[in-house]
Each structure stands twice: as C-alpha cells, then as structure tokens.
Protein backbone atom coordinates (compact mmCIF):
# COMPACT_ATOMS: atom_id res chain seq x y z
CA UNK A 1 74.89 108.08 53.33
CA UNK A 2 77.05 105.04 55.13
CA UNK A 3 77.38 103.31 52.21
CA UNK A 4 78.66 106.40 49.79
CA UNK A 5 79.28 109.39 52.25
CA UNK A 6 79.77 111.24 48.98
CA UNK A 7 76.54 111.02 48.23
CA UNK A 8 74.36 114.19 47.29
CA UNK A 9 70.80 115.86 47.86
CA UNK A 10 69.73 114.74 44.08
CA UNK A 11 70.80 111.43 44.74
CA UNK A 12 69.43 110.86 48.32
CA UNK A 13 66.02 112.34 46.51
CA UNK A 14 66.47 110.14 43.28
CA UNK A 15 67.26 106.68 45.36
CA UNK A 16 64.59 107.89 48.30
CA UNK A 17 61.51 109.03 45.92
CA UNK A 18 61.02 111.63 48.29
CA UNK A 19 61.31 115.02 47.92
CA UNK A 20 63.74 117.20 48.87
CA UNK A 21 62.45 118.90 52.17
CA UNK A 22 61.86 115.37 53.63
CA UNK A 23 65.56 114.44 52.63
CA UNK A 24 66.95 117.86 54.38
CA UNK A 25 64.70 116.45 57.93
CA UNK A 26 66.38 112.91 57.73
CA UNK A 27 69.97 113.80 57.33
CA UNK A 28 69.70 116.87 59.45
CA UNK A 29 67.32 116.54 61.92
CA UNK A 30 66.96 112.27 62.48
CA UNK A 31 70.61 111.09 60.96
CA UNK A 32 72.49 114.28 62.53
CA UNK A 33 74.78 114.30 59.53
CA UNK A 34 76.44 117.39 58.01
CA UNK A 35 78.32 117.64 55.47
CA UNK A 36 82.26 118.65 55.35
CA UNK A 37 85.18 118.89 53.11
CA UNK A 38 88.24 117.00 54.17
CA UNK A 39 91.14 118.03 55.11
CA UNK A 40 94.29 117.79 52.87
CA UNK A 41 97.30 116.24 54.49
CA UNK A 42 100.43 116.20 51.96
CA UNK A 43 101.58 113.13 53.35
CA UNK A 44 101.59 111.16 56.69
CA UNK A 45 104.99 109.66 57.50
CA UNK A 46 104.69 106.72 60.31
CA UNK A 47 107.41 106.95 63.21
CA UNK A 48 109.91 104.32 61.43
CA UNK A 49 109.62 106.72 58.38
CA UNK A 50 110.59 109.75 60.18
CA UNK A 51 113.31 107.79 62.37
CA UNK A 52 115.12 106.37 59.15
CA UNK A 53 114.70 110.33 57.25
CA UNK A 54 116.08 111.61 60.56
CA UNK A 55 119.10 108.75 60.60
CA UNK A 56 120.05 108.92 57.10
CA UNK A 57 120.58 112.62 57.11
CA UNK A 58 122.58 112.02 60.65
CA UNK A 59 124.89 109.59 58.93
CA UNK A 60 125.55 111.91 55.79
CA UNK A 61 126.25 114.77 58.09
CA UNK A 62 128.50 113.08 60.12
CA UNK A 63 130.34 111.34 56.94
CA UNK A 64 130.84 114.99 55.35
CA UNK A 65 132.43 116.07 59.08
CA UNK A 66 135.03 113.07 58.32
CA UNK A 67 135.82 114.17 54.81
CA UNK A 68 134.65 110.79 53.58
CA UNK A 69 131.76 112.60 51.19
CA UNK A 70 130.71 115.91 49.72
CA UNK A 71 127.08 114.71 48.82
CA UNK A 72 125.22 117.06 51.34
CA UNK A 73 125.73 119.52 48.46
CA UNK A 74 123.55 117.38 46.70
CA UNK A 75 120.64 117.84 49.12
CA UNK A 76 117.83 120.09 48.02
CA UNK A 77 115.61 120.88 50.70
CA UNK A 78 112.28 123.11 50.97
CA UNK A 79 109.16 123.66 52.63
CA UNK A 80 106.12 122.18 51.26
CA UNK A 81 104.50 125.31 50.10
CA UNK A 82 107.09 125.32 47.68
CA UNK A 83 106.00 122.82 45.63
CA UNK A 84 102.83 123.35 43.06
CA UNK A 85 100.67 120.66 44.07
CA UNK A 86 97.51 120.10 41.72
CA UNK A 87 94.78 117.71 43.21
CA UNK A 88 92.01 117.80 40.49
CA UNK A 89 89.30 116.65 42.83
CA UNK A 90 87.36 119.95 44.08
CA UNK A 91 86.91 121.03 47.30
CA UNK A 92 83.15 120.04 46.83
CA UNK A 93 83.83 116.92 45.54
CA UNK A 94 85.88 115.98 48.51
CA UNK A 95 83.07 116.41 51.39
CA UNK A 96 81.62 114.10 53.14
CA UNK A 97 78.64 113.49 55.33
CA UNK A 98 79.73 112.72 58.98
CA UNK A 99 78.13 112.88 62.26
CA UNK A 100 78.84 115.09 65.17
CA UNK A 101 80.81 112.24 66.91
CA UNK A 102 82.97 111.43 63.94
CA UNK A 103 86.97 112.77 63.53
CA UNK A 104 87.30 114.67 60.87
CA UNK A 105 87.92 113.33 57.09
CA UNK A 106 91.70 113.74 56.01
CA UNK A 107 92.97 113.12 52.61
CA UNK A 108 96.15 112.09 51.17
C-alpha cells in the first residue's frame, strides 16, 4: 500500500496469499487506511505565476488607456467550466489508500 497506493483488494490478496477477509482486517482495522479518490485541481499557479498574469494584463490595460494598442480586443477570457476537459483516467482509477492523518490526494 506505501509502495503503490493504487494498489487493489485482488492484488493485496494475490501478493499477500491471504485471503480476502484477512486483507479487509489489515488495511482497515491494523494499517487504518481507506481508500479515496483525488481531487481534481485544473491547474495550480505559484504566486510569481499569478503576479506576472495579474501584471501583464495591468500593462495591456493601461497601454489601451494611452491609445498605444487595441490588443485587449484580442483577449478571450472564460471561466473554467467552459472548457470540455477529458481526463481518461476514472474516478476509480484515481483513488488512493491514505491514512486518517494524511491531506487529501489532488491531481493535476
């Protein structure tokens, strides 16, 4: 489970040689481990990403005030629920076992 927190029942089982009432008592009841799906983030932007976005857009805005450039008609913006977004890993292929004390899994 540490080394492949993907892992499943049938493999635990396989790998073990147990069956699968004994795997259920390890995870559950000596590892503490459940198992979740993570949590889809459409993208993380660090702080020097989001300052230069935020500056960039400043700088066009203020050029367009002067005259000096029409190019914010250019600029296409939208929410992200706007865009189709296909991930083809499944929501069940995307959990993971973790432990009460762990954050939860995000994916990008």
């Amino acid at each position: 489970m540490i080394d492949d927190p993907h892992s499943t029942y049938e493999q635990t089982e396989h790998t073990l040689g147990i069956g699968s009432s004994a795997v259920n008592s390890i995870i559950h009841e000596y590892l503490k481990l459940h198992k979740i799906c993570t949590r889809w983030v459409p993208h993380q932007l660090t702080d020097d990403q989001k300052q230069f976005r935020i500056q960039f857009y400043l700088d066009s805005l203020e050029r367009f005030e002067r005259g000096q450039s029409r190019s914010v008609f250019d600029i296409i913006t939208g929410d992200e629920s706007w865009f189709y977004h296909y991930d083809p890993t499944t929501k069940q292929q995307s959990k993971v076992w973790v432990s009460q004390a762990d954050p939860r899994p995000t994916k990008v």
